[in-house]
PDB file of N, CA and C in Angstrom:
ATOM      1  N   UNK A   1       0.843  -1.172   0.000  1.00  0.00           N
ATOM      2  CA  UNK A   1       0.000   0.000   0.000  1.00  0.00           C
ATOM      3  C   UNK A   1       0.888   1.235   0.000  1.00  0.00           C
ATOM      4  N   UNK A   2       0.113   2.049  -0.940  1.00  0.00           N
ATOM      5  CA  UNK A   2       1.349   3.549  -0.872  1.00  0.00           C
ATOM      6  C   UNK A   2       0.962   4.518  -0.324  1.00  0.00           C
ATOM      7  N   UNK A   3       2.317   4.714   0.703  1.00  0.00           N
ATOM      8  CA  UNK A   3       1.819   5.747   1.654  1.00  0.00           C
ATOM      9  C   UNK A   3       0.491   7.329   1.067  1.00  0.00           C
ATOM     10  N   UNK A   4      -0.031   7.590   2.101  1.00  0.00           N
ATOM     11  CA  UNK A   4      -0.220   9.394   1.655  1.00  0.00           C
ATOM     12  C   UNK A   4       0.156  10.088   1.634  1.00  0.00           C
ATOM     13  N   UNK A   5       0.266  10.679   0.419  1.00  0.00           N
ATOM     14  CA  UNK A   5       1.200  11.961   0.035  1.00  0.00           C
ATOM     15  C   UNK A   5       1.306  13.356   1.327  1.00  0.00           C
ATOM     16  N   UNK A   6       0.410  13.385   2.090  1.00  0.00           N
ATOM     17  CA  UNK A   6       0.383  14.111   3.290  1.00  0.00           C
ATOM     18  C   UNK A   6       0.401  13.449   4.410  1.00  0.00           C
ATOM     19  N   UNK A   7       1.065  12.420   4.600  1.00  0.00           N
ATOM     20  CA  UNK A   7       1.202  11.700   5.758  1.00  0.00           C
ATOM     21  C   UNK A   7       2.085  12.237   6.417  1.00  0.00           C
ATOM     22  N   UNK A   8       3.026  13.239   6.246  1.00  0.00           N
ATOM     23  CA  UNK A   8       4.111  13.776   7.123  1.00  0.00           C
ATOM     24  C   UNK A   8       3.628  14.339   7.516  1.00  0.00           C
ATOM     25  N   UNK A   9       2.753  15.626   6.490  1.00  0.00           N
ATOM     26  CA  UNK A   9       2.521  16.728   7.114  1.00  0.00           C
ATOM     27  C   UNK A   9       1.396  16.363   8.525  1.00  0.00           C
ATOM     28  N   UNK A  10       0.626  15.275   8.002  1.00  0.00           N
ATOM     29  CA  UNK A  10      -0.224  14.923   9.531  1.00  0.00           C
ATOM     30  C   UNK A  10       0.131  14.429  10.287  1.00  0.00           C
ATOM     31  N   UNK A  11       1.662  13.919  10.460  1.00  0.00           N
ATOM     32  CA  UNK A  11       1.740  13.274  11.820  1.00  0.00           C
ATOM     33  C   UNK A  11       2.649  14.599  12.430  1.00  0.00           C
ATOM     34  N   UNK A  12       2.980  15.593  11.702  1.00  0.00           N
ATOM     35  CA  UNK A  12       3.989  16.688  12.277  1.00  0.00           C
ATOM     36  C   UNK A  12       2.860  17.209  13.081  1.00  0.00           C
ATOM     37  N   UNK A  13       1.589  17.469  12.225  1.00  0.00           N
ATOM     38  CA  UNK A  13       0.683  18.126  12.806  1.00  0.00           C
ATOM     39  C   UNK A  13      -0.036  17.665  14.167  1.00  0.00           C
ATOM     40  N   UNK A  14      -0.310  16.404  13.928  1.00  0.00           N
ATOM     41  CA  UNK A  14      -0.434  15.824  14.838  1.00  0.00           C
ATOM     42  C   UNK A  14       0.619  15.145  16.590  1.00  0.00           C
ATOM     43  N   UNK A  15       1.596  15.633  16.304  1.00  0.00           N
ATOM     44  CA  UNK A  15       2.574  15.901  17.083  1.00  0.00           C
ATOM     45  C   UNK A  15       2.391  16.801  17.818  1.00  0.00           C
ATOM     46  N   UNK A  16       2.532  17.905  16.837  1.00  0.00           N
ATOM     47  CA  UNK A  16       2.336  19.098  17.885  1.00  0.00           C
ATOM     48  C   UNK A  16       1.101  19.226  18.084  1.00  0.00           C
ATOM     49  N   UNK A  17      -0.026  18.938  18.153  1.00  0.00           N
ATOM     50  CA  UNK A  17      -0.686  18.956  19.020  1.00  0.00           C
ATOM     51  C   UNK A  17      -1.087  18.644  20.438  1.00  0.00           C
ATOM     52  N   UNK A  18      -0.678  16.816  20.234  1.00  0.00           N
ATOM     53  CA  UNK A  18      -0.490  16.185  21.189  1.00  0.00           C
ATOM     54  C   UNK A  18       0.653  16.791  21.942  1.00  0.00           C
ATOM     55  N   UNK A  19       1.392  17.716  21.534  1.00  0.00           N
ATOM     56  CA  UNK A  19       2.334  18.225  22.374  1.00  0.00           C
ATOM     57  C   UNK A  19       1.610  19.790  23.337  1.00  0.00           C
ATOM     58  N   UNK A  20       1.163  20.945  22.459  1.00  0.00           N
ATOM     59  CA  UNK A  20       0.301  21.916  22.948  1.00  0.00           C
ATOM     60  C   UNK A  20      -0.583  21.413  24.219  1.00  0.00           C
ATOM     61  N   UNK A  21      -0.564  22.579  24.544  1.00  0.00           N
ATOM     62  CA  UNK A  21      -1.504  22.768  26.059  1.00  0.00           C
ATOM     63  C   UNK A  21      -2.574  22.723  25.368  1.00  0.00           C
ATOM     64  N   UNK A  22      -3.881  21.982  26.072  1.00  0.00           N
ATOM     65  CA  UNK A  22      -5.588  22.574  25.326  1.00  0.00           C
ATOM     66  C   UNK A  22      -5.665  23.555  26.288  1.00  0.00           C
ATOM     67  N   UNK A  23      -5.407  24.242  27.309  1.00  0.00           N
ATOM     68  CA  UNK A  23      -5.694  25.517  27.887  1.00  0.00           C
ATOM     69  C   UNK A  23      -4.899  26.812  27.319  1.00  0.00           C
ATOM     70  N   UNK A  24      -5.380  27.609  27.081  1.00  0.00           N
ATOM     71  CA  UNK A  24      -4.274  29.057  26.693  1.00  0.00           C
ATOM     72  C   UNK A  24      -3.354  29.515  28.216  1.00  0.00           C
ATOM     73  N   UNK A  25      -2.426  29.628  28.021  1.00  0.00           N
ATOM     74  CA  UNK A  25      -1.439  29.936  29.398  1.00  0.00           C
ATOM     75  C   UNK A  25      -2.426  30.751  30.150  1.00  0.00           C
ATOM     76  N   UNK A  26      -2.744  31.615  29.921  1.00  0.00           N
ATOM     77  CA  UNK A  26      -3.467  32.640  31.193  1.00  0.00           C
ATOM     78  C   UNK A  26      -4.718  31.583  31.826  1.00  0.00           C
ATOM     79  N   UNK A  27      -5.527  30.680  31.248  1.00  0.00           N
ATOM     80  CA  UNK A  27      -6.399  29.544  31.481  1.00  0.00           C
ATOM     81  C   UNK A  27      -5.371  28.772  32.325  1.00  0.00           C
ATOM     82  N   UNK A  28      -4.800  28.405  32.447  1.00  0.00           N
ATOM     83  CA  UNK A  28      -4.080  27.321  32.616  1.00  0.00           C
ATOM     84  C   UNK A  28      -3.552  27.796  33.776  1.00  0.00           C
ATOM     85  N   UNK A  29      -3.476  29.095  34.153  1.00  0.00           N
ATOM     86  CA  UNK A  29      -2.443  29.871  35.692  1.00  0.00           C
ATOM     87  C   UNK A  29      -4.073  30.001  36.127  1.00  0.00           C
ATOM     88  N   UNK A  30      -4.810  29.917  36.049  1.00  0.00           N
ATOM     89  CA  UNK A  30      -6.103  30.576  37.077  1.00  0.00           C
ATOM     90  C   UNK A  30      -6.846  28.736  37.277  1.00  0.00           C
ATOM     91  N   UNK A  31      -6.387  27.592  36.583  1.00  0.00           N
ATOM     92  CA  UNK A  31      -7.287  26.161  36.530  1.00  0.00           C
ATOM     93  C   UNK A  31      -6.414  25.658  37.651  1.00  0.00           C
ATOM     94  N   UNK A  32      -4.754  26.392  37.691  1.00  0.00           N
ATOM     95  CA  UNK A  32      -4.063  24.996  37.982  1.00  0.00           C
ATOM     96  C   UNK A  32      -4.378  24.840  39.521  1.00  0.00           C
ATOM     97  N   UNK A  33      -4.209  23.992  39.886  1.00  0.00           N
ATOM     98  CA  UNK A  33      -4.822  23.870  41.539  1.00  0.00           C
ATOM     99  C   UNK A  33      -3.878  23.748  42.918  1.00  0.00           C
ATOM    100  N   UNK A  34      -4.281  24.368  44.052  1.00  0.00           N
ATOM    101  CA  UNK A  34      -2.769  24.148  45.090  1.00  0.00           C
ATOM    102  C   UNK A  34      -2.418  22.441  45.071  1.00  0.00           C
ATOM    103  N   UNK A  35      -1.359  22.186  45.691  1.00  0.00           N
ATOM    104  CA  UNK A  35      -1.413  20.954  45.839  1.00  0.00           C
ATOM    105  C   UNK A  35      -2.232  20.507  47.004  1.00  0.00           C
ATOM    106  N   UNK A  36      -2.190  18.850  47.039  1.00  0.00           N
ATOM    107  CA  UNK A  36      -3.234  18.351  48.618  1.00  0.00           C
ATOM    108  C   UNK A  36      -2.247  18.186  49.201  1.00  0.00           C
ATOM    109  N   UNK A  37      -2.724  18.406  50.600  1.00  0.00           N
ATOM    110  CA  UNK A  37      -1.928  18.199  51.722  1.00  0.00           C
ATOM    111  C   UNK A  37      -2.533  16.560  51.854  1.00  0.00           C
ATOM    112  N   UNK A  38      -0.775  16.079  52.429  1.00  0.00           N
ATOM    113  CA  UNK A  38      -1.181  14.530  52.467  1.00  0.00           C
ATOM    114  C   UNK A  38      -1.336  14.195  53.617  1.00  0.00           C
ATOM    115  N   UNK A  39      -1.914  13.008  52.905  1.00  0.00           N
ATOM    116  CA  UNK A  39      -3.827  12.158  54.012  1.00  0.00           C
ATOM    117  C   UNK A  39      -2.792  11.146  55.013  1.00  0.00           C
ATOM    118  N   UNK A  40      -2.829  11.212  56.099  1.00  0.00           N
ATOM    119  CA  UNK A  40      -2.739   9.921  57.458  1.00  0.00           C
ATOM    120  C   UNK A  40      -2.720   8.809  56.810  1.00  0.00           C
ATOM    121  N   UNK A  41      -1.059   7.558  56.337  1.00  0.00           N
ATOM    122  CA  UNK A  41      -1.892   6.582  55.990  1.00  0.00           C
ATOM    123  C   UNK A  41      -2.663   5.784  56.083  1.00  0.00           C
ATOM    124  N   UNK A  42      -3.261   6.008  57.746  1.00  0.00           N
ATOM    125  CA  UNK A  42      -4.297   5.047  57.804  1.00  0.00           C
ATOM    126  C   UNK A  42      -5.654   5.758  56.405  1.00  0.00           C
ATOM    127  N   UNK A  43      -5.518   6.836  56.389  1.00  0.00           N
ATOM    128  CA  UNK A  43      -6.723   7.346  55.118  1.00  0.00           C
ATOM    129  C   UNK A  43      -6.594   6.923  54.151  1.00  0.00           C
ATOM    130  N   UNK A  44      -5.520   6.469  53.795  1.00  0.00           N
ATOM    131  CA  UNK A  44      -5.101   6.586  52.159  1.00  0.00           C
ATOM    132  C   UNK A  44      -5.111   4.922  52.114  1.00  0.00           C
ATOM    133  N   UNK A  45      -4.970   4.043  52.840  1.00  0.00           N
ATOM    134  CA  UNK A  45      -4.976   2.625  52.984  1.00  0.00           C
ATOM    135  C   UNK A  45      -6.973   2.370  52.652  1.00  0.00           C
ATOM    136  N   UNK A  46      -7.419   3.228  53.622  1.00  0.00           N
ATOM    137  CA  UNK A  46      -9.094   2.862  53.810  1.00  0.00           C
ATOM    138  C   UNK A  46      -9.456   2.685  52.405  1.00  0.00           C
ATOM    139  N   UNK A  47     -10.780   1.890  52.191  1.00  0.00           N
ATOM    140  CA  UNK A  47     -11.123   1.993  50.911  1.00  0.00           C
ATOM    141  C   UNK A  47     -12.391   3.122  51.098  1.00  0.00           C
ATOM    142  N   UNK A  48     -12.535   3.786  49.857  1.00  0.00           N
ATOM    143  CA  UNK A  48     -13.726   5.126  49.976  1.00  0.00           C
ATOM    144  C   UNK A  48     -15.103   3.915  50.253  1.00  0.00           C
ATOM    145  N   UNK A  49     -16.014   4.422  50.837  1.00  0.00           N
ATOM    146  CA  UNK A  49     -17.325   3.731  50.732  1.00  0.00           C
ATOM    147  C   UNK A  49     -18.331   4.927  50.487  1.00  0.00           C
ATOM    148  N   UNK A  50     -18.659   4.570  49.504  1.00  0.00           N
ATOM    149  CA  UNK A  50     -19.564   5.385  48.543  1.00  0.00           C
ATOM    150  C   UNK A  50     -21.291   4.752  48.573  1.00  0.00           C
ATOM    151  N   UNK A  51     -21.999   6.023  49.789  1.00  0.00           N
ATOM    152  CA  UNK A  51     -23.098   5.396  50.058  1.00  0.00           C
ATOM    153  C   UNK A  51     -24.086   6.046  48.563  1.00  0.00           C
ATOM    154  N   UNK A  52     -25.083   5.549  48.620  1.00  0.00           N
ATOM    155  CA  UNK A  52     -26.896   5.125  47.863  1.00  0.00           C
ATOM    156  C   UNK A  52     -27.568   5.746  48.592  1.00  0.00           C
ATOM    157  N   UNK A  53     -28.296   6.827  48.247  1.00  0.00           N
ATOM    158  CA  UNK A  53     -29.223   7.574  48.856  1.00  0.00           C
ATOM    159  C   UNK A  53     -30.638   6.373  48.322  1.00  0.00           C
ATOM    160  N   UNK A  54     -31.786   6.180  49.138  1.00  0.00           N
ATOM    161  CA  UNK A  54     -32.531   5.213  48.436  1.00  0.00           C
ATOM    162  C   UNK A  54     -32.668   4.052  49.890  1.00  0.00           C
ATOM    163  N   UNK A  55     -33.715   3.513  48.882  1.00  0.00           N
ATOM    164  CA  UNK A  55     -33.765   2.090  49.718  1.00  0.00           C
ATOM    165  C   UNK A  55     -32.977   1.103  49.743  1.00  0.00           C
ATOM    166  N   UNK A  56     -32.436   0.825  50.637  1.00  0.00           N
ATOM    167  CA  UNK A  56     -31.675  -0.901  50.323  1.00  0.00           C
ATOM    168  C   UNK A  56     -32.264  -1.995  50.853  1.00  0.00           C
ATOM    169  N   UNK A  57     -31.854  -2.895  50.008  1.00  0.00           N
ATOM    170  CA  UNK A  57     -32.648  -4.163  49.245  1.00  0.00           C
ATOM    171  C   UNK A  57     -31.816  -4.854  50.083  1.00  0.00           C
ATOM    172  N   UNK A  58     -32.080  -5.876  51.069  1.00  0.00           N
ATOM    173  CA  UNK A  58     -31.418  -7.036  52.012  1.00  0.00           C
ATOM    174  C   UNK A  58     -30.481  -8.119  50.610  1.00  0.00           C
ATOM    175  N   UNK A  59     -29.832  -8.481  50.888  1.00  0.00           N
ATOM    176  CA  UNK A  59     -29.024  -9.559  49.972  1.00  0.00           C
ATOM    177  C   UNK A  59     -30.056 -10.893  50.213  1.00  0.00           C
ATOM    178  N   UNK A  60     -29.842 -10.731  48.157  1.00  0.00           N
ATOM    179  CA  UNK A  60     -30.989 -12.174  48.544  1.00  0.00           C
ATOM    180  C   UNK A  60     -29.761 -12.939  48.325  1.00  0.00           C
ATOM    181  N   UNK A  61     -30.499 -14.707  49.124  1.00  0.00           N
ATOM    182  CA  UNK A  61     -29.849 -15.841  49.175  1.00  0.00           C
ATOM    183  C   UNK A  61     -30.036 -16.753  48.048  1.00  0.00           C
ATOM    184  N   UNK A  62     -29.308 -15.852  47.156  1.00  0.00           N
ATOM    185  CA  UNK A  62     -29.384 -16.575  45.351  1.00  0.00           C
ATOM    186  C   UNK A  62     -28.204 -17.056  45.131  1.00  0.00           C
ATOM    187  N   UNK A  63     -28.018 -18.396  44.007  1.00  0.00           N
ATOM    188  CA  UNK A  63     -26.655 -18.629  43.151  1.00  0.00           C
ATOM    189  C   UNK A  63     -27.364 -18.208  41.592  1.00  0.00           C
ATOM    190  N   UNK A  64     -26.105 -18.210  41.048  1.00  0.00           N
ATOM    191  CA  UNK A  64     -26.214 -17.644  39.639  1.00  0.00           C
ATOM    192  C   UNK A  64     -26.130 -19.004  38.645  1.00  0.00           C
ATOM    193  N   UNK A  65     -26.707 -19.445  38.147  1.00  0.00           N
ATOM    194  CA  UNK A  65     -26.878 -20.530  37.350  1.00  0.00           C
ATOM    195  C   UNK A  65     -26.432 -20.288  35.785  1.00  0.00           C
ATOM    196  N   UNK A  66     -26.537 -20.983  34.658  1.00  0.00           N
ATOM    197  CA  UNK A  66     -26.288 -21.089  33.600  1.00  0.00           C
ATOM    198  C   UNK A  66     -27.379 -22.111  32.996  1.00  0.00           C
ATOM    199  N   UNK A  67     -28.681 -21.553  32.396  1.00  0.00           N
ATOM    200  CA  UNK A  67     -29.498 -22.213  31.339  1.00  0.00           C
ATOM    201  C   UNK A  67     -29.576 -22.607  30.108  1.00  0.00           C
ATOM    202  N   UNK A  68     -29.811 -23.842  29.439  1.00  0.00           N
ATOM    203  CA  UNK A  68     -29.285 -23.343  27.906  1.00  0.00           C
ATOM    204  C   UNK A  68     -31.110 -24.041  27.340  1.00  0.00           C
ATOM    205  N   UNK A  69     -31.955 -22.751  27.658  1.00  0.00           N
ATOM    206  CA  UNK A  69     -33.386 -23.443  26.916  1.00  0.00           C
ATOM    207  C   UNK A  69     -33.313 -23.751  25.447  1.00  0.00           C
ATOM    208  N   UNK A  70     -34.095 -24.515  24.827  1.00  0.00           N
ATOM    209  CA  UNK A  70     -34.573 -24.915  23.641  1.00  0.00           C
ATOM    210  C   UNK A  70     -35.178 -23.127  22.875  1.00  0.00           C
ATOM    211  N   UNK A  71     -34.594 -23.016  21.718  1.00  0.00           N
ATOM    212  CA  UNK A  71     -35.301 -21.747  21.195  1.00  0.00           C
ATOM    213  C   UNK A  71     -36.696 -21.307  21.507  1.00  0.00           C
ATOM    214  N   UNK A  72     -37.395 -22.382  20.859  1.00  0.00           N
ATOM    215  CA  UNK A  72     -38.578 -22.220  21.371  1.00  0.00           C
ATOM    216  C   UNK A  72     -39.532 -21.926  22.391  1.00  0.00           C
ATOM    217  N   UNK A  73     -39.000 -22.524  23.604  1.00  0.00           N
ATOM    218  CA  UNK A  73     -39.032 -22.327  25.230  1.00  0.00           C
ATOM    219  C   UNK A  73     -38.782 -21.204  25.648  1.00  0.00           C
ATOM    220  N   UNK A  74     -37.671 -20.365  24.866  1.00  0.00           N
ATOM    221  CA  UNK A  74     -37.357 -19.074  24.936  1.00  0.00           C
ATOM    222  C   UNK A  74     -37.760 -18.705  24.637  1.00  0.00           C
ATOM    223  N   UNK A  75     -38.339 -18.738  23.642  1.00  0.00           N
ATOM    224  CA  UNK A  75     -39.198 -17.457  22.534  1.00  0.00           C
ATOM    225  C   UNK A  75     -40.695 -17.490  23.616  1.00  0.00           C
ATOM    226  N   UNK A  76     -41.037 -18.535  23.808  1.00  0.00           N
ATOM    227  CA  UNK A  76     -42.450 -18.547  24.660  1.00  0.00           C
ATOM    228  C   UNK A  76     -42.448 -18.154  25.662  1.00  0.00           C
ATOM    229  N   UNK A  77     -41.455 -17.788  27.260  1.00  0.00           N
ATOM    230  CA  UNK A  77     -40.874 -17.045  27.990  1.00  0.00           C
ATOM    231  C   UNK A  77     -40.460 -15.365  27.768  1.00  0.00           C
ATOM    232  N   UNK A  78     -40.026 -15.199  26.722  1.00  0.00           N
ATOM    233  CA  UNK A  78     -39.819 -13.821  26.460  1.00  0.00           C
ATOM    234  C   UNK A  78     -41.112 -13.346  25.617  1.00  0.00           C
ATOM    235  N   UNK A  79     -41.852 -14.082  25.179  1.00  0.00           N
ATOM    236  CA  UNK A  79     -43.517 -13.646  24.757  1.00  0.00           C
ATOM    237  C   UNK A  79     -43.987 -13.122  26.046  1.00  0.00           C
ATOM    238  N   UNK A  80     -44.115 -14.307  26.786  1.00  0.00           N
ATOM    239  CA  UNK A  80     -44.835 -13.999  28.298  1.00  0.00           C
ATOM    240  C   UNK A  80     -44.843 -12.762  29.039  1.00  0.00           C
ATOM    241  N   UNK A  81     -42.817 -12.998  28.894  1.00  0.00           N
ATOM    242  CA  UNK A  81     -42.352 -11.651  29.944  1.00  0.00           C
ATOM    243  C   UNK A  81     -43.009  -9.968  28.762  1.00  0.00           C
ATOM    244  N   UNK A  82     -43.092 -10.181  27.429  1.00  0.00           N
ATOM    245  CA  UNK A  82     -43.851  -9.027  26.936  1.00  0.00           C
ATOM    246  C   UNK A  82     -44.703  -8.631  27.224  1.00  0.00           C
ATOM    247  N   UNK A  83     -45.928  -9.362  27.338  1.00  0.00           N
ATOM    248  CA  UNK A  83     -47.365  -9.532  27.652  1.00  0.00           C
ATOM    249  C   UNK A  83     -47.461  -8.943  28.854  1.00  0.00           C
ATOM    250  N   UNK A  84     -46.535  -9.522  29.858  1.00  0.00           N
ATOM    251  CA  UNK A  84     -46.507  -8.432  30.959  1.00  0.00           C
ATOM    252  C   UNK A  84     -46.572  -7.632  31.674  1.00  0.00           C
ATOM    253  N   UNK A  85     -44.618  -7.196  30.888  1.00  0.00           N
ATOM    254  CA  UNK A  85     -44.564  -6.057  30.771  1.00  0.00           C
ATOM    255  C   UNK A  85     -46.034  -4.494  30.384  1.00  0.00           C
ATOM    256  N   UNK A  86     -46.052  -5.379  29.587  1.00  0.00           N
ATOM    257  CA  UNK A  86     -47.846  -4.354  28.661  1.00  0.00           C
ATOM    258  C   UNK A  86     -48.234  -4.031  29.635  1.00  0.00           C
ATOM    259  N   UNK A  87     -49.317  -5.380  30.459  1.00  0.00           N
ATOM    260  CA  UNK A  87     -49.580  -5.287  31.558  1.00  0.00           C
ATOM    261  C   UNK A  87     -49.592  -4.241  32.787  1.00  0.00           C
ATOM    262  N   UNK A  88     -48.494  -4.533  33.227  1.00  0.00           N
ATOM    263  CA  UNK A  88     -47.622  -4.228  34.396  1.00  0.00           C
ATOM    264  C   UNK A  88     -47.353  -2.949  34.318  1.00  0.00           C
ATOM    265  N   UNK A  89     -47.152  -2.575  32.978  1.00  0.00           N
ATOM    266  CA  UNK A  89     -46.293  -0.559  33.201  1.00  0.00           C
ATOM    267  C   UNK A  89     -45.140  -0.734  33.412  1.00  0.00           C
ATOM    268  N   UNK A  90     -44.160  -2.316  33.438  1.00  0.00           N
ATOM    269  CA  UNK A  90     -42.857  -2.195  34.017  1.00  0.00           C
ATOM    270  C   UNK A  90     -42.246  -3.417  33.156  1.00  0.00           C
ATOM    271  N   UNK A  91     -40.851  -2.889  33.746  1.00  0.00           N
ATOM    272  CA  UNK A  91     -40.386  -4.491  32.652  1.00  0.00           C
ATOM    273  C   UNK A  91     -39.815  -5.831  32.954  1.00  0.00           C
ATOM    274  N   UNK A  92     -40.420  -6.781  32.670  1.00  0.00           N
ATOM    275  CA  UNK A  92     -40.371  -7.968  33.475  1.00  0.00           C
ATOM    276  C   UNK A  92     -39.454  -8.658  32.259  1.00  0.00           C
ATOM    277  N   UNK A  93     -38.810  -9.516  32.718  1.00  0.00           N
ATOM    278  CA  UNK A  93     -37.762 -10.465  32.164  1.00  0.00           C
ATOM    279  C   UNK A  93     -38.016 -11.684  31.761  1.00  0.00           C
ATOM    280  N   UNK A  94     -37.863 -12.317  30.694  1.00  0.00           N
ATOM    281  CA  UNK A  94     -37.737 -13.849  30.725  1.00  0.00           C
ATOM    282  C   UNK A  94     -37.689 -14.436  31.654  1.00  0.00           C
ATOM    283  N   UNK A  95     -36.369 -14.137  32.410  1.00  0.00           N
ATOM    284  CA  UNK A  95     -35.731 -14.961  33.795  1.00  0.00           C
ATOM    285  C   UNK A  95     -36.801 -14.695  34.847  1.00  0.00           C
ATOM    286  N   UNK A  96     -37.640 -13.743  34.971  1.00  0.00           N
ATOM    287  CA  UNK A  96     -38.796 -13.684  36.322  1.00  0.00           C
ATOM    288  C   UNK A  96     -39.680 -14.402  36.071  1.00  0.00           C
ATOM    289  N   UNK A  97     -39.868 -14.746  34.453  1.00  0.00           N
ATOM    290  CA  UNK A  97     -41.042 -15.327  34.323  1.00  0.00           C
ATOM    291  C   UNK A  97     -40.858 -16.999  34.924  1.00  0.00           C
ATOM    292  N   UNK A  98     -39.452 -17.488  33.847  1.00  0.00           N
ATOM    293  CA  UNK A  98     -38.997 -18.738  34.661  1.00  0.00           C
ATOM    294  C   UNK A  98     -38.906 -18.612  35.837  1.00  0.00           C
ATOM    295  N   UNK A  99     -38.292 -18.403  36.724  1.00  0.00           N
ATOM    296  CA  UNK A  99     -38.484 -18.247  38.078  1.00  0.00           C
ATOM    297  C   UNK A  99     -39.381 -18.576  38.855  1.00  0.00           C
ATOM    298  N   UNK A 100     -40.545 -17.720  38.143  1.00  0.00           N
ATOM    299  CA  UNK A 100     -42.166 -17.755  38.802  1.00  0.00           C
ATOM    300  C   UNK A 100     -42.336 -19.296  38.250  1.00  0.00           C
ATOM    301  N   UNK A 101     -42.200 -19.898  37.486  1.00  0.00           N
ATOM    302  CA  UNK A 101     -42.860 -21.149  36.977  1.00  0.00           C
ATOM    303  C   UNK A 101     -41.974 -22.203  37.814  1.00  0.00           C
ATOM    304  N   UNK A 102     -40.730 -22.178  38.084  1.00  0.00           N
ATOM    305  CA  UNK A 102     -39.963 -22.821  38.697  1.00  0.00           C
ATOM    306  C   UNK A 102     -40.196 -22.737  40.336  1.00  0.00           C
ATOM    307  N   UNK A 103     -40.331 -21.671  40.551  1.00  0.00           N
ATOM    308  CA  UNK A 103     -40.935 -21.990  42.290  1.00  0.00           C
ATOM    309  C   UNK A 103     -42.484 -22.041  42.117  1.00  0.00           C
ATOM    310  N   UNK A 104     -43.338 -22.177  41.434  1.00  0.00           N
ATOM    311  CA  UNK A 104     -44.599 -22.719  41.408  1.00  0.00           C
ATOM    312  C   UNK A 104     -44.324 -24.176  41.878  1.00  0.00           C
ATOM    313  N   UNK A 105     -43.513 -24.958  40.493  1.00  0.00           N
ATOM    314  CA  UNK A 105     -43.653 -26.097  40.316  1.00  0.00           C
ATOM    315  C   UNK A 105     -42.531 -26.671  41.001  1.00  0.00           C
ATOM    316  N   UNK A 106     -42.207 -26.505  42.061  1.00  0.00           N
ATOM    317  CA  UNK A 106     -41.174 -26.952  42.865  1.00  0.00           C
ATOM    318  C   UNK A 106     -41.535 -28.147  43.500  1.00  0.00           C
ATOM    319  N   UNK A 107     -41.182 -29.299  43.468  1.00  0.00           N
ATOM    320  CA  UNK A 107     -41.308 -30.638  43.719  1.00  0.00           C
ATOM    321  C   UNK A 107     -41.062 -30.104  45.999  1.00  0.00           C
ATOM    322  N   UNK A 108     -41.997 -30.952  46.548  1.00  0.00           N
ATOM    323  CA  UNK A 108     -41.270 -30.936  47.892  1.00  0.00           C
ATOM    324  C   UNK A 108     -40.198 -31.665  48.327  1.00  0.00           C
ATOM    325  N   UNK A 109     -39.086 -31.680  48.816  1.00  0.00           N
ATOM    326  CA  UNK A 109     -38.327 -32.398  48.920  1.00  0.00           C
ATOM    327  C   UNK A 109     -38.077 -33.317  50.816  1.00  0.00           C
ATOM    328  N   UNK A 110     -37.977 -34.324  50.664  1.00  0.00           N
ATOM    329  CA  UNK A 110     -37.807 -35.317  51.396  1.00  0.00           C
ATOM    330  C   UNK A 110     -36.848 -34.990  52.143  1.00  0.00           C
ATOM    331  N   UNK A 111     -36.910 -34.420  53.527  1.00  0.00           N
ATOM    332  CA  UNK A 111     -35.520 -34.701  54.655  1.00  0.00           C
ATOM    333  C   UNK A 111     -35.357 -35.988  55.112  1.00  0.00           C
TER     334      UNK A 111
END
C-alpha cells in the first residue's frame, strides 16, 4: 500500500498537538490547583465507601446458574415476559417469568 502523500505533514501536525496545552497559558495559571496536603496513611490505605441515597434491598440468598433453553421455550418465555410487561407498566424479564414457573412447580423435597 502507498503511503499518503500528506502523511508527514499529519503526523507533524499531529505531534504538535499532542504536544500543545488545550488551555491558553493565562487559562491554565487561574485552573491549575494548590497541591493536597497529604492524608494519614491510615486514610489513604481505607477503601472510599460510597453510600446510595434510596432504599436498600437485604441480599438475597441466590446462586447464579447457567441455562441453555430450547429456542422455542425461549421465545415462549420472552412472549410472556412481553405480555406483561404491557400489563404491568414495568419491565419484566424472561428470567422472572422462569423463576415464577420454577418456584410454582417446585417438587417438595424429602428430609
Amino acid at each position: 500500500m502507498k503511503p499518503t502523500r500528506d502523511a508527514a505533514a499529519l503526523a507533524a501536525s499531529l505531534t504538535s498537538a499532542a504536544n500543545a496545552s488545550l488551555l491558553p497559558e493565562r487559562a491554565a495559571a487561574v485552573v491549575a490547583l494548590p497541591p493536597r496536603p497529604e492524608a494519614p496513611a491510615e486514610e489513604a490505605d481505607a477503601p472510599r465507601v460510597i453510600k446510595k441515597a434510596g432504599k436498600v434491598k437485604p441480599a438475597a440468598d441466590t446462586v447464579g446458574i447457567t441455562l441453555r433453553p430450547e429456542r422455542e421455550l425461549l421465545n415462549r418465555y420472552t412472549m410472556a415476559a412481553a405480555e406483561r410487561t404491557k400489563k404491568e407498566g414495568r419491565v419484566v424479564s424472561a428470567q422472572e417469568i422462569m423463576l415464577e414457573v420454577l418456584q410454582r412447580g417446585r417438587p417438595q423435597v424429602q428430609s
